[in-house]
Protein backbone atom coordinates (compact mmCIF):
# COMPACT_ATOMS: atom_id res chain seq x y z
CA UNK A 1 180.57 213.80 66.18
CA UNK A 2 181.70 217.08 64.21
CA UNK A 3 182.89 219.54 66.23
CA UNK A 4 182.18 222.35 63.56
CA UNK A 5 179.84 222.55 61.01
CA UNK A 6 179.74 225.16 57.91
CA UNK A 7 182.25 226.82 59.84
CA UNK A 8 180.30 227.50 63.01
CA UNK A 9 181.53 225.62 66.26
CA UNK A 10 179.99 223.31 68.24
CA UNK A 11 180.64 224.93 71.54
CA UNK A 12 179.10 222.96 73.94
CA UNK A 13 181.24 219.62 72.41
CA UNK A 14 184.40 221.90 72.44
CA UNK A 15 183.75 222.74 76.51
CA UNK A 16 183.48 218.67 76.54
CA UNK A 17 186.27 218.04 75.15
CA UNK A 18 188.61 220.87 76.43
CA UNK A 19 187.40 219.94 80.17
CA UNK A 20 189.04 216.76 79.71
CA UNK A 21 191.96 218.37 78.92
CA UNK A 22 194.89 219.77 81.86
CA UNK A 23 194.51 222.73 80.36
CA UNK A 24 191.34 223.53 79.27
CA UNK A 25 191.48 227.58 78.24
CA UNK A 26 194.64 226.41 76.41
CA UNK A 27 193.11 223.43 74.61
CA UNK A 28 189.84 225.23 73.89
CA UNK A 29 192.15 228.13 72.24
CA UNK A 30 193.95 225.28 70.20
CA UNK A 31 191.29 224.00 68.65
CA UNK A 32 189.71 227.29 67.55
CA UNK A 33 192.72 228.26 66.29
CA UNK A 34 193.05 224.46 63.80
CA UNK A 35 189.56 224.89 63.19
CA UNK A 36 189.93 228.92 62.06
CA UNK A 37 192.89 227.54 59.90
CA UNK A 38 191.21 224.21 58.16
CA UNK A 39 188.52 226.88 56.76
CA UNK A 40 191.42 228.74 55.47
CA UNK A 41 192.46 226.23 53.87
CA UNK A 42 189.83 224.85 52.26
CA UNK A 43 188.79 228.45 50.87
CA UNK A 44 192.13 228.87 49.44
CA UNK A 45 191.77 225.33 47.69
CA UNK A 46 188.33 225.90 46.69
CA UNK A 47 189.54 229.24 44.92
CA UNK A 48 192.32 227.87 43.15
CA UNK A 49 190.04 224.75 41.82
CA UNK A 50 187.65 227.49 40.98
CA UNK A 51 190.48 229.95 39.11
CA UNK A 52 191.88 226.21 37.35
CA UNK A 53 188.98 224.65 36.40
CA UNK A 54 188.49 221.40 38.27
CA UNK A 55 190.53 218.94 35.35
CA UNK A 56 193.17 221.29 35.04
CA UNK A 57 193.91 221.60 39.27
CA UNK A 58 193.32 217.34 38.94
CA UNK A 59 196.14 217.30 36.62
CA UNK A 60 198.53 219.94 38.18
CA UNK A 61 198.54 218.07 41.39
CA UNK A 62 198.91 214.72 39.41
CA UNK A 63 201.82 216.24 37.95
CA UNK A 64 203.18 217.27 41.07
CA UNK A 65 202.89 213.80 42.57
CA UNK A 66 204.37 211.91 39.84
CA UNK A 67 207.90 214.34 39.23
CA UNK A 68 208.23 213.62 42.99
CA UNK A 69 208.27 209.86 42.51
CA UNK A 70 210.26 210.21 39.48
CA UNK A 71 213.16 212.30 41.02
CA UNK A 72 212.94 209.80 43.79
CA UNK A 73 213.47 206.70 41.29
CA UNK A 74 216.28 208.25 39.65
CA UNK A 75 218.15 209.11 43.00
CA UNK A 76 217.57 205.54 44.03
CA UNK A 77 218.51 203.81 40.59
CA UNK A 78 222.03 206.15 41.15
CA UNK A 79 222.74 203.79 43.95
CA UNK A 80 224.94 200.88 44.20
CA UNK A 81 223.49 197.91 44.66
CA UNK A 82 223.33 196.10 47.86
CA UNK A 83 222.37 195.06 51.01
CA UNK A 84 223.69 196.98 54.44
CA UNK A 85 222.42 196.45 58.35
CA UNK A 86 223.15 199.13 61.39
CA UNK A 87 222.01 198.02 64.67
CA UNK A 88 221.77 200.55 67.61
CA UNK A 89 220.06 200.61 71.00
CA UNK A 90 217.65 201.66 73.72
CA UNK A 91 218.21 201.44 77.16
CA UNK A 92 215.37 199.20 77.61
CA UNK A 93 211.85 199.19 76.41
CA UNK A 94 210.79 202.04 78.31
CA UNK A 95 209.39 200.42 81.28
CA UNK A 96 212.21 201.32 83.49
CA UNK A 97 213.78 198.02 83.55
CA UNK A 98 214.69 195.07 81.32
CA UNK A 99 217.65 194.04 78.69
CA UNK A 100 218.57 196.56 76.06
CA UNK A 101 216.40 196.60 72.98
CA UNK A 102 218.40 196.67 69.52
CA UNK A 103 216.76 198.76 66.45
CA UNK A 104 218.22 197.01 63.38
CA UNK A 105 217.68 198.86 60.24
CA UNK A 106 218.43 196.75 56.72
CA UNK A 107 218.48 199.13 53.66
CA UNK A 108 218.25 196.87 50.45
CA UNK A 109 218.98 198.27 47.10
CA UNK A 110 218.06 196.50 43.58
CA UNK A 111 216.39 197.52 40.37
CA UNK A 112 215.65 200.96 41.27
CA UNK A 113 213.86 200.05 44.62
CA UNK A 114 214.55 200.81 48.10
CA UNK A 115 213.42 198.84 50.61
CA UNK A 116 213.97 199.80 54.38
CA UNK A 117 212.96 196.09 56.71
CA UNK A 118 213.45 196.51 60.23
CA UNK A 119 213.42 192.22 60.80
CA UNK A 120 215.52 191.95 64.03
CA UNK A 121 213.99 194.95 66.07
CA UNK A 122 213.58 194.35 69.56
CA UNK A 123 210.00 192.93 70.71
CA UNK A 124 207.07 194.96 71.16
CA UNK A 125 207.31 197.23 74.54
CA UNK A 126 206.06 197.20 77.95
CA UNK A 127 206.45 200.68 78.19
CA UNK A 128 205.17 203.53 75.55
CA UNK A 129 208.04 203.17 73.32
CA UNK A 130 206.16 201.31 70.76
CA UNK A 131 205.88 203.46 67.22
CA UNK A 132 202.46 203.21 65.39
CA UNK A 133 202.38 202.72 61.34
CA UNK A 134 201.97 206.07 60.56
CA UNK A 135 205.01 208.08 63.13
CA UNK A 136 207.20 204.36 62.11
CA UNK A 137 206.68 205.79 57.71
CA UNK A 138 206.95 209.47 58.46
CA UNK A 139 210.17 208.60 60.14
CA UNK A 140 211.38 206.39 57.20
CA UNK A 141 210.26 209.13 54.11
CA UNK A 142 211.92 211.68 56.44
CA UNK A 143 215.72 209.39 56.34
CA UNK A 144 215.23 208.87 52.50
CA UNK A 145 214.53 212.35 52.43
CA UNK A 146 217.37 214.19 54.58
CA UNK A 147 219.62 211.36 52.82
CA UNK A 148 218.77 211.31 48.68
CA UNK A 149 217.38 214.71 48.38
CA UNK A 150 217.02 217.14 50.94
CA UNK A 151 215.03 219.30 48.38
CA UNK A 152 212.47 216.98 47.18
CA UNK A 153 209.10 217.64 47.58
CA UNK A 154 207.40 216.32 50.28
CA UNK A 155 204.36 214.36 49.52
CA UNK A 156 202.76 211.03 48.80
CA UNK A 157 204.97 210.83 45.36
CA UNK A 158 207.81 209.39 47.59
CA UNK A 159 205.62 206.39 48.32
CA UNK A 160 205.94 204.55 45.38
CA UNK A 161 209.61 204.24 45.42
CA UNK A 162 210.27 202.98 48.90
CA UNK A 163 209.10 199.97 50.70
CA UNK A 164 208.65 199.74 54.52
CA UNK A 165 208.53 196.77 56.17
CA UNK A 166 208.84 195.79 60.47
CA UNK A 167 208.22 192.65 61.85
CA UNK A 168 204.74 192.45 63.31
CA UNK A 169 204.56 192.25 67.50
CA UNK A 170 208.06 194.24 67.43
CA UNK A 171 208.27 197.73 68.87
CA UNK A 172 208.57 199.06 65.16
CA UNK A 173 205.37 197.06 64.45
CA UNK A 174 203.10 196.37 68.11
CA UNK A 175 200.02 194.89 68.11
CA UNK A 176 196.79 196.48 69.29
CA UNK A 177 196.82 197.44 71.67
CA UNK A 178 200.16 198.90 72.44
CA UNK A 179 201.87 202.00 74.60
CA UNK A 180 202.51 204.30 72.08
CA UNK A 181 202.91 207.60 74.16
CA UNK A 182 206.73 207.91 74.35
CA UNK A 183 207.34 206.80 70.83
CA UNK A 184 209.30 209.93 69.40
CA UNK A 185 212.53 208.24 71.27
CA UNK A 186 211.39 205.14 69.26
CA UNK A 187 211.41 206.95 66.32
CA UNK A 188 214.90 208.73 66.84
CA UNK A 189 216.12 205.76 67.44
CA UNK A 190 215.02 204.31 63.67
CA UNK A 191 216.28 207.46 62.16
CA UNK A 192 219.64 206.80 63.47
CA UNK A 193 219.54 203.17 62.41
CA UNK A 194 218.98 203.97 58.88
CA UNK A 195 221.10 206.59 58.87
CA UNK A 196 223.55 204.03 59.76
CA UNK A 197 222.88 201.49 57.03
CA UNK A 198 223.51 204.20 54.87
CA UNK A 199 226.98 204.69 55.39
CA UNK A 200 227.26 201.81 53.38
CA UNK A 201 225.80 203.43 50.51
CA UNK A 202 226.56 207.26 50.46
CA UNK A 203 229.82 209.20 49.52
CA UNK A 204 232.35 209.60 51.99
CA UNK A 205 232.07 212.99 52.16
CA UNK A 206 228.05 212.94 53.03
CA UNK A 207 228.52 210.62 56.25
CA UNK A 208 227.70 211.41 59.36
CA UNK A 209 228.35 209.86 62.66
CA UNK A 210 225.60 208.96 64.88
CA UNK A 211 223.92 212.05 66.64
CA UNK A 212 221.64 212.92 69.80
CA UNK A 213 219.04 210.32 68.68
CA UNK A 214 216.63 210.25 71.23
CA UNK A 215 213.86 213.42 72.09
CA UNK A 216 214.36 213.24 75.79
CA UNK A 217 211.27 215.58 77.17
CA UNK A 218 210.59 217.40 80.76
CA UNK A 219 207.93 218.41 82.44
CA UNK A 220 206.57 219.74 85.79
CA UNK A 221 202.92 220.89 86.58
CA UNK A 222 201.05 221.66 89.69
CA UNK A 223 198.96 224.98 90.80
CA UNK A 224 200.41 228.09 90.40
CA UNK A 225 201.37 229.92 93.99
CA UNK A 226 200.36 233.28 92.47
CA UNK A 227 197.08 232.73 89.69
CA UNK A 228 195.93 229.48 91.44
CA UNK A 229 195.75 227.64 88.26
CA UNK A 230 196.83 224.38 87.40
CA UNK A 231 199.89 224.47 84.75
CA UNK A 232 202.02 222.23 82.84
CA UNK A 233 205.40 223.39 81.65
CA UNK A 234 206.92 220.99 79.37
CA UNK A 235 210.38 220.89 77.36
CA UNK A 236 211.84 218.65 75.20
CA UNK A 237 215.55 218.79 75.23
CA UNK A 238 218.23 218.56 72.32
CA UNK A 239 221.92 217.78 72.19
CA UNK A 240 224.75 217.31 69.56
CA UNK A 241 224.66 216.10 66.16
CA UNK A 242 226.90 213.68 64.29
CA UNK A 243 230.26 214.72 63.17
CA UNK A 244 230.99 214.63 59.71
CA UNK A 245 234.14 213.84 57.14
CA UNK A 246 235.30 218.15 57.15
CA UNK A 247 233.28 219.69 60.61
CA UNK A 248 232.79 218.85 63.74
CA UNK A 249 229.28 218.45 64.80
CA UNK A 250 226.73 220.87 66.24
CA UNK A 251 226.74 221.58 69.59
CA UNK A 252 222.48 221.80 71.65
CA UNK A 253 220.42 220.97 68.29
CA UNK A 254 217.96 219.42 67.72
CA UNK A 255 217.96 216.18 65.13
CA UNK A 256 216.15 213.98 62.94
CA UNK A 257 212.47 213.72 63.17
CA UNK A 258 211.94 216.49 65.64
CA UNK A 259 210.62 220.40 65.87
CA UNK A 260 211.54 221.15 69.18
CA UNK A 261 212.53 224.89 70.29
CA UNK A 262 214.64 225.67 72.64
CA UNK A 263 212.77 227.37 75.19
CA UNK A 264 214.81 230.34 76.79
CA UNK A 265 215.15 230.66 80.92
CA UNK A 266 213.92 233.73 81.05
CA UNK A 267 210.22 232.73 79.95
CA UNK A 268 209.64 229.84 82.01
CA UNK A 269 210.67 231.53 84.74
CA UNK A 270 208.30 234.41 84.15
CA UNK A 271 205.53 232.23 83.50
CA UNK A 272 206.10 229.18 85.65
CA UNK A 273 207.15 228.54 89.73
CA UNK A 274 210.57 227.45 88.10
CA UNK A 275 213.92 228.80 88.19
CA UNK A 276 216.90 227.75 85.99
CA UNK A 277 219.67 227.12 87.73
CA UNK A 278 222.12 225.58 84.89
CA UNK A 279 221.84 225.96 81.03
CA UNK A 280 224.83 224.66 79.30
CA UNK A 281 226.96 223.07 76.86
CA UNK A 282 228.82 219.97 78.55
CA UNK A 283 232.49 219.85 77.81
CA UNK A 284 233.92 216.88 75.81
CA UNK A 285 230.46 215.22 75.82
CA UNK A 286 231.15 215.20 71.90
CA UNK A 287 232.60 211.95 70.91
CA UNK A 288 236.07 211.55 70.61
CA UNK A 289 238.28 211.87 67.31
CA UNK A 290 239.74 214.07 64.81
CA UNK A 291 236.04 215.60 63.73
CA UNK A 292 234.50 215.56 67.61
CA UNK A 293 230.52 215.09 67.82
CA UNK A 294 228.39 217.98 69.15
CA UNK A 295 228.54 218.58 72.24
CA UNK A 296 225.19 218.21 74.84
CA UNK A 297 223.62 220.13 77.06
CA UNK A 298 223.16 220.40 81.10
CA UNK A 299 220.07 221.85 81.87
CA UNK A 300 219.12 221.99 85.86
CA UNK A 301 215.62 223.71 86.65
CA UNK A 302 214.68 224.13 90.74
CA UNK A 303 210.79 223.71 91.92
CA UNK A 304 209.79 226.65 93.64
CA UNK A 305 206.23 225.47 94.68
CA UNK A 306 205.22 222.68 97.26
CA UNK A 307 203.31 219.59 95.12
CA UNK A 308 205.52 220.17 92.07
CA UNK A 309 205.06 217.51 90.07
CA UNK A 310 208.70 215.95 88.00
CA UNK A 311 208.75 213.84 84.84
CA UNK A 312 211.50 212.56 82.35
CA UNK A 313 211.24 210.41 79.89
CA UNK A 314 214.47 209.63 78.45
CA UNK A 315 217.25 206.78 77.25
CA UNK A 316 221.01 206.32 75.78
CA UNK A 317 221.84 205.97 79.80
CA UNK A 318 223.81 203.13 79.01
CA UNK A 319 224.32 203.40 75.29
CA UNK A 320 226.29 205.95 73.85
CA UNK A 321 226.06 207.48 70.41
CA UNK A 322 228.02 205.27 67.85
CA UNK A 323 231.02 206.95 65.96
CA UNK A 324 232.42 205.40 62.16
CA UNK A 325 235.81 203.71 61.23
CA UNK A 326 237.16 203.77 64.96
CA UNK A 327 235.45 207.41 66.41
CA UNK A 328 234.54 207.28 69.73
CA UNK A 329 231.41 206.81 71.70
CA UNK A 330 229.68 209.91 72.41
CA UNK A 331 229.15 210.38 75.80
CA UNK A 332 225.93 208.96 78.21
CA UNK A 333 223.15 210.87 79.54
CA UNK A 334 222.79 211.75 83.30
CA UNK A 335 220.52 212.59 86.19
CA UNK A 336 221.48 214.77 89.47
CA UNK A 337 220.25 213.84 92.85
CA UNK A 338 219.30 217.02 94.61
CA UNK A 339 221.87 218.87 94.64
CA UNK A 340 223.78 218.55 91.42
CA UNK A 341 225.56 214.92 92.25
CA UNK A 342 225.07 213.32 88.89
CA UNK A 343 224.62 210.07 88.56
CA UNK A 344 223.62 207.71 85.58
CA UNK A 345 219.78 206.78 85.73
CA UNK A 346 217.08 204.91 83.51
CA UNK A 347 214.11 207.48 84.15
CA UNK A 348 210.71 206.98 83.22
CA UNK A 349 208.17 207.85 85.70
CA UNK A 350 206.89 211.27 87.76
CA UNK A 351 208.27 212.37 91.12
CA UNK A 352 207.05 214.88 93.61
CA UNK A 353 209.82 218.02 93.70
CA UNK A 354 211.02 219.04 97.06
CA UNK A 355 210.38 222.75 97.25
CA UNK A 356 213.78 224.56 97.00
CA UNK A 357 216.04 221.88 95.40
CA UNK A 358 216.54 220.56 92.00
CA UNK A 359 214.63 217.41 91.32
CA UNK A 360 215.67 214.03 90.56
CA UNK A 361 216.28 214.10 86.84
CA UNK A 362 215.74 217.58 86.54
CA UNK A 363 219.55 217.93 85.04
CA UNK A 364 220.36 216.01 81.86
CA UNK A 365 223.38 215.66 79.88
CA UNK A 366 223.05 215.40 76.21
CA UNK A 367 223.14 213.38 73.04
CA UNK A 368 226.90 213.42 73.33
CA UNK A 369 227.99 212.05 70.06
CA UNK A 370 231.01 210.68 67.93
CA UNK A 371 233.00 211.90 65.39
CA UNK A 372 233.33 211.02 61.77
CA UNK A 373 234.75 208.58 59.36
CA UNK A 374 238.24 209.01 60.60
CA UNK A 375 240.57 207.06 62.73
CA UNK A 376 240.97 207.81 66.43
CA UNK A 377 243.47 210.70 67.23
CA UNK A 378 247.03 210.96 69.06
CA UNK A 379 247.39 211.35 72.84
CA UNK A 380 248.74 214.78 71.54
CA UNK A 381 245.84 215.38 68.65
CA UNK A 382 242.86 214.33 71.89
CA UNK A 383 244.46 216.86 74.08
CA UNK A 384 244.38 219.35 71.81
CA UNK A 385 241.02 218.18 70.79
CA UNK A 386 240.08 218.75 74.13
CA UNK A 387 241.52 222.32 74.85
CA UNK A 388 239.61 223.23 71.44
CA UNK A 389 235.94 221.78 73.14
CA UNK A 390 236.77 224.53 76.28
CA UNK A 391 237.99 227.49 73.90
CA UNK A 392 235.27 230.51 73.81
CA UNK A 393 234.50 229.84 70.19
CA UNK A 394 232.96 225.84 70.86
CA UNK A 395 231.76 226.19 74.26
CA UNK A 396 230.28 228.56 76.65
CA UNK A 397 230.06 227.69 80.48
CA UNK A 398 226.94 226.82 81.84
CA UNK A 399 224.61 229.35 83.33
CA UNK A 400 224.38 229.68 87.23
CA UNK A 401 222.66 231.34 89.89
């Protein structure tokens, strides 16, 4: 079924489909909107084909395509040879139980080819952590990128010099058909691991401890006391990155293979039944040493409306973020009970919200992460270390009502 046709919508399939939807003015308004923007598109590329002539546009992308692979190539032959493994961890395979699941990352290097296996990944998921073919390559091509070349050109040129390879009926590689749903924490999780394997490979000075590598994500819905209309306000949350060889690292960002904003109080409360009742930066969350890791963030958002529907899915509960050459463990996420009393939790499922208190898992702390390729402080340096995580110009307290 096409949902458009010469540019003219099919509106009785876009009521279909949009009815099926939570949301259906939103969705509806979505679609118009990719639909108004493909035809954009393909005018623009139909003018320039038109302006180029149709062998000389063939050639210009061809061109295109093949400096990318060849700028790739070279920044891969500049490599040492080698072979280098980092292993790192979920909580579990996102079913809310279960043994830990390792993501093993081996980066192989030899005759001007990279090859990125993931052979030793955990087993493929009861839960929706599994990561399809297409998020597990995007989330490899992104590493390579952000690692060799930050200002390469992204597009299928940086195929040809990279091979991806996961063990099939692993959570890197499930079979059909598999939970894929929650995957993004999957996919954090790979990033991390290759960065990782990496360290092997790179300068000293372009390290980076391990950072908030998960994409933990909120969200409530129910009707709205004042419109009557079913909402859905969702949120996914960042926290701190790596700490490198001369900086500490960011404090509430957002890393790796995700676009996140950061959505401000003051519009979800004016649009949603929600207030925010904590927004924060979570002192010494950062891992320790003499480079800390970014610190995380406590967010805590109250229900306001009977029926209020809670859900989180998150990880790194148990497992912290991993620091290099003896930096500490960044610190572990948490959920409140009601009223603030953290306490550490595996969430992954919905919960009614009790009018007038902050729900289970409403508060979480943070990707709080380690600190770079330096030794562990002093008693003296960690204390200072400390004082310097409180001072004005690192941390803020959290907001309160």
């Amino acid at each position: 079924m096409r949902i458009a046709r010469a540019g003219v919508i099919d509106e009785d399939l876009l009521h279909l489909i949009a009815s099926n939807s939570r949301l259906a003015k939103e969705r509806a308004l979505d679609l118009k909107v990719q639909i108004a923007v493909n035809l954009r598109g393909a005018a623009e590329t139909r003018a320039l084909f038109q302006r180029m002539g149709l062998e000389r546009a063939r050639e210009a992308v061809d061109d295109v395509l093949a400096y990318t692979a060849e700028r790739l190539r070279r920044r891969i032959a500049a490599l040492p040879p080698g072979q280098h493994s980092f292993t790192t961890w979920l909580d579990d395979d996102g079913s809310g139980g279960g043994p830990p699941v390792p993501i093993v990352a081996t980066v192989s290097i030899a005759d001007g080819d990279l090859h990125i296996d993931l052979e030793g990944t955990g087993p493929q998921a009861k839960g929706a952590f599994n990561v399809c073919p297409s998020a597990l390559r995007a989330t490899i091509y992104y590493c390579v990128k952000a690692l060799l070349d930050p200002e390469l050109m992204a597009n299928s040129g940086m195929f040809a010099g990279v091979r991806i390879s996961a063990p099939e009926g692993s959570i890197a590689n499930p079979r059909f058909p598999a939970a894929c749903g929650a995957r993004s924490i999957t996919c954090q999780k790979i990033a991390g691991a290759v960065f990782g394997a990496f360290r092997e490979v790179l300068p000293q000075d372009r390290l980076i401890a391990s950072s908030n590598d998960i994409l933990p994500a909120i969200s409530f819905s129910g009707v709205h006391p004042e419109t009557g209309n079913f909402y859905v306000c969702g949120e996914a949350l960042g926290g701190g990155s790596g700490a490198r060889l001369d900086s500490d690292g960011m404090d509430a960002i957002h890393v790796h293979v995700t676009n996140s904003l950061n959505l401000p109080a003051e519009a979800m409360e004016i649009e949603f039944p929600l207030i925010c009742e904590e927004y924060g930066l979570v002192v010494d969350s950062g891992g320790a040493g003499r480079r800390r890791g970014g610190l995380g963030i406590a967010r805590q958002v109250r229900a306001l409306q009977d029926g209020t529907i809670f859900s989180l899915r998150s990880d790194s509960h148990v497992h912290g973020a991993e620091g290099i050459d003896g930096g500490g463990t960044g610190g572990l996420r948490s959920r409140p009970r009601h009223q603030g009393t953290r306490r550490s939790r595996r969430p992954r499922r919905s919960r009614h919200a009790i009018p007038g208190t902050a729900p289970p898992c409403a508060t979480s702390r943070r990707g709080w992460i380690r600190w770079p390729a330096l030794p562990l402080p002093s008693r003296q340096e960690s204390s200072a270390t400390a004082r310097r995580v409180r001072s004005p110009s690192r941390s803020r307290a959290p907001r309160s009502r």
